[in-house]
Protein backbone atom coordinates (compact mmCIF):
# COMPACT_ATOMS: atom_id res chain seq x y z
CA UNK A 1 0.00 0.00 0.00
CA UNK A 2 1.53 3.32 -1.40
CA UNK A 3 1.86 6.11 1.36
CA UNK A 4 2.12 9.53 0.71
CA UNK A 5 4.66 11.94 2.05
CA UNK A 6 3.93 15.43 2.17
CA UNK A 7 5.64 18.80 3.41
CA UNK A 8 4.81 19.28 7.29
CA UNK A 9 5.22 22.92 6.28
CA UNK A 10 2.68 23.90 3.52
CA UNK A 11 1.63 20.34 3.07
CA UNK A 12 2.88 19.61 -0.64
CA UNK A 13 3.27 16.11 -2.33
CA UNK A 14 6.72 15.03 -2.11
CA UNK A 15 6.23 11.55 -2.89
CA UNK A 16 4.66 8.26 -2.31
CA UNK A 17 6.22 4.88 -0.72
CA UNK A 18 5.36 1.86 -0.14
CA UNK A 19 8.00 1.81 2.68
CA UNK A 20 10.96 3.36 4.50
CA UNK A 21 13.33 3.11 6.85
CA UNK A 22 14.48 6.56 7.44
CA UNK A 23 13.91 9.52 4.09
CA UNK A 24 14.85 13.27 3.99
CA UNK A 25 13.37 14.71 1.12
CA UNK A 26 13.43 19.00 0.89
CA UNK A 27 10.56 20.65 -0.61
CA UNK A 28 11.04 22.27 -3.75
CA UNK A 29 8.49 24.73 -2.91
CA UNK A 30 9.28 25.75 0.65
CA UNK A 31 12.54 24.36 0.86
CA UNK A 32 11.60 23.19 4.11
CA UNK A 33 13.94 19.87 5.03
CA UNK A 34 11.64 16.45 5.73
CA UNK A 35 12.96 14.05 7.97
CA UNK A 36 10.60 11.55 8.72
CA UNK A 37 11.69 8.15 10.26
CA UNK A 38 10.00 4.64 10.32
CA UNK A 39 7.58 4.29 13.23
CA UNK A 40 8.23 0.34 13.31
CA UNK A 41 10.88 -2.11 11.95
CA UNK A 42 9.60 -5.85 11.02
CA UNK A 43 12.19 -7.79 13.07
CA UNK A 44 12.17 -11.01 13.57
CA UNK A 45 11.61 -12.21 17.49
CA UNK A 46 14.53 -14.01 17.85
CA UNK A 47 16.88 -11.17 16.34
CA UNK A 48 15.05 -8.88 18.15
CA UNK A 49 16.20 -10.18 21.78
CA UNK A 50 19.99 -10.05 20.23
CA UNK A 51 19.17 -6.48 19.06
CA UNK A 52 18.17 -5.92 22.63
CA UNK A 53 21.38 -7.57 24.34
CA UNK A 54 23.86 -5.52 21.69
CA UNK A 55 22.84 -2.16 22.27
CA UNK A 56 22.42 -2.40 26.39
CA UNK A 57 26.27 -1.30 26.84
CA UNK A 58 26.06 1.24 28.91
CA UNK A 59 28.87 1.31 32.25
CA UNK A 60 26.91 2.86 34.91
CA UNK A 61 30.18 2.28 36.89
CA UNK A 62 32.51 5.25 34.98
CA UNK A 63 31.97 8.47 35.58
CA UNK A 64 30.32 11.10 32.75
């Protein structure tokens, strides 16, 4: 299903996807920079929990 994207400043067409990860498109009328973002990734369960696990390495222990 084809979504359209359109200016969040005065609303123009910019273009129409049938999905995205992560786009920046700038509006040739407004000039306005889009940055729009997926709101969910189709991930698999079980590479989901080693997403999880791989990003979780933060030291609490050091300072700053």
């Amino acid at each position: 299903m084809m979504q359209e994207i359109r200016c969040g400043q005065c609303g123009r067409k910019l273009a129409a996807v049938s999905g995205f990860i992560e786009l920046q498109i700038k509006c040739p009328r407004c000039r306005t920079l889009n940055h729009l973002k997926a709101e969910s990734l189709l991930i698999s369960p079980s590479s989901a929990q080693g997403l999880q696990e791989a990003t979780c390495t933060l030291n609490r222990s050091s300072p700053g």
